[in-house]
C-alpha atoms as a PDB file:
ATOM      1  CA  UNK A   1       0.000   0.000   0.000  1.00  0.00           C
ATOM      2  CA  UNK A   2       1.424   3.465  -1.119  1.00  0.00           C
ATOM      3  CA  UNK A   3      -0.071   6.430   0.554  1.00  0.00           C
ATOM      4  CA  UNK A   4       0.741   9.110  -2.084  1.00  0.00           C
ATOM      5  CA  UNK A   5       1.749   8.497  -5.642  1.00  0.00           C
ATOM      6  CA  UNK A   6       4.820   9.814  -7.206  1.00  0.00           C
ATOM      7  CA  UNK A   7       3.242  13.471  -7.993  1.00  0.00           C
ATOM      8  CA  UNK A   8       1.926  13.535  -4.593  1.00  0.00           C
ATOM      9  CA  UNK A   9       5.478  12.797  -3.270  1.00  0.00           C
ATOM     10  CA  UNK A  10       6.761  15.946  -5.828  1.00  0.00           C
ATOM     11  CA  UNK A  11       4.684  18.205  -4.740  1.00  0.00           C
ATOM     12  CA  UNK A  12       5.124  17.704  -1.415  1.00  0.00           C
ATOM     13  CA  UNK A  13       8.747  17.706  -1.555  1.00  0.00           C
ATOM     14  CA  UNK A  14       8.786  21.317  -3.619  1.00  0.00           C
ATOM     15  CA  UNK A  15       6.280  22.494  -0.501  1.00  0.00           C
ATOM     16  CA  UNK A  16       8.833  21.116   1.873  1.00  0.00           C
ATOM     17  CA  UNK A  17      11.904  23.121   0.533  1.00  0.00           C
ATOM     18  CA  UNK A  18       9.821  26.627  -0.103  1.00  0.00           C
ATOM     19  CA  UNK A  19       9.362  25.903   3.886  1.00  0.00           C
ATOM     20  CA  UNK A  20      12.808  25.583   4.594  1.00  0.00           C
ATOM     21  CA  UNK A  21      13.723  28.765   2.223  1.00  0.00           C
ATOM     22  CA  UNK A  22      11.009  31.126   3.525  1.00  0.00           C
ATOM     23  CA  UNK A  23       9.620  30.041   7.396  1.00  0.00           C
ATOM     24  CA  UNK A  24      11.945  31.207   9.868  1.00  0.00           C
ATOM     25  CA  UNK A  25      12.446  28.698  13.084  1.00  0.00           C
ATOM     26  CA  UNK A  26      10.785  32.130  15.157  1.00  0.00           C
ATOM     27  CA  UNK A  27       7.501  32.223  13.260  1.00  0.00           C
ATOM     28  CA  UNK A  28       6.953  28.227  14.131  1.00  0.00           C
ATOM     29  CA  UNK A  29       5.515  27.702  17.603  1.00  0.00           C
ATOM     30  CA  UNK A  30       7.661  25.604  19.919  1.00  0.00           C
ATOM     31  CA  UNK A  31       6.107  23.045  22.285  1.00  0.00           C
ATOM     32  CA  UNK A  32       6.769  23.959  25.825  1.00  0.00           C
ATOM     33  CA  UNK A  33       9.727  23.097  27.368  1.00  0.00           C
ATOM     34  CA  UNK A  34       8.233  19.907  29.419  1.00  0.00           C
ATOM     35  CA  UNK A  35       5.903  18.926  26.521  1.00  0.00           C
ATOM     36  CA  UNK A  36       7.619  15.713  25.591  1.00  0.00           C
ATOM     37  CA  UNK A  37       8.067  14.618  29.426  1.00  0.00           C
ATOM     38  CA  UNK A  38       4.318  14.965  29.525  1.00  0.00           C
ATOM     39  CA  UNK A  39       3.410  12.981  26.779  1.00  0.00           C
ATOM     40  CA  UNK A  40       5.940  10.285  27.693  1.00  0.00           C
ATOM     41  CA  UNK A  41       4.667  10.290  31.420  1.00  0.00           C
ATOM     42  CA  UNK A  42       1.283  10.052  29.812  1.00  0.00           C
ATOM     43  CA  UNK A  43       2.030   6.841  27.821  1.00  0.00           C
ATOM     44  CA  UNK A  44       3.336   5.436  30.338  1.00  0.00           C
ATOM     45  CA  UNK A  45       0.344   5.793  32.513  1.00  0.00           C
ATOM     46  CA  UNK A  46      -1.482   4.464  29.651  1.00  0.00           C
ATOM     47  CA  UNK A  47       0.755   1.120  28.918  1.00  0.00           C
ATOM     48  CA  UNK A  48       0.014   0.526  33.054  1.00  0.00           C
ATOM     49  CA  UNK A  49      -3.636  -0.027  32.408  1.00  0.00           C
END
């Protein structure tokens, strides 16, 4: 199973670069600082069950 064909993959590539040439790092919104600790602790809570 493919989940995009070959002009899919293109075009989403070309997107991909613009990004890189023209979004600055500021402009993206960063997670907080504890986000991924949060998530994990969350999972792990989860896999407990």
């Amino acid at each position: 199973m493919e989940w995009m064909d070959c002009g899919q993959e293109e075009a989403l590539l070309k997107e991909c670069q613009w990004a890189e040439e023209h979004v600055k790092d500021e402009d993206v919104p960063q997670p907080a600082p504890d986000e991924l600790e949060m998530i994990i602790k969350r999972i792990e809570e989860e896999c407990r069950r």
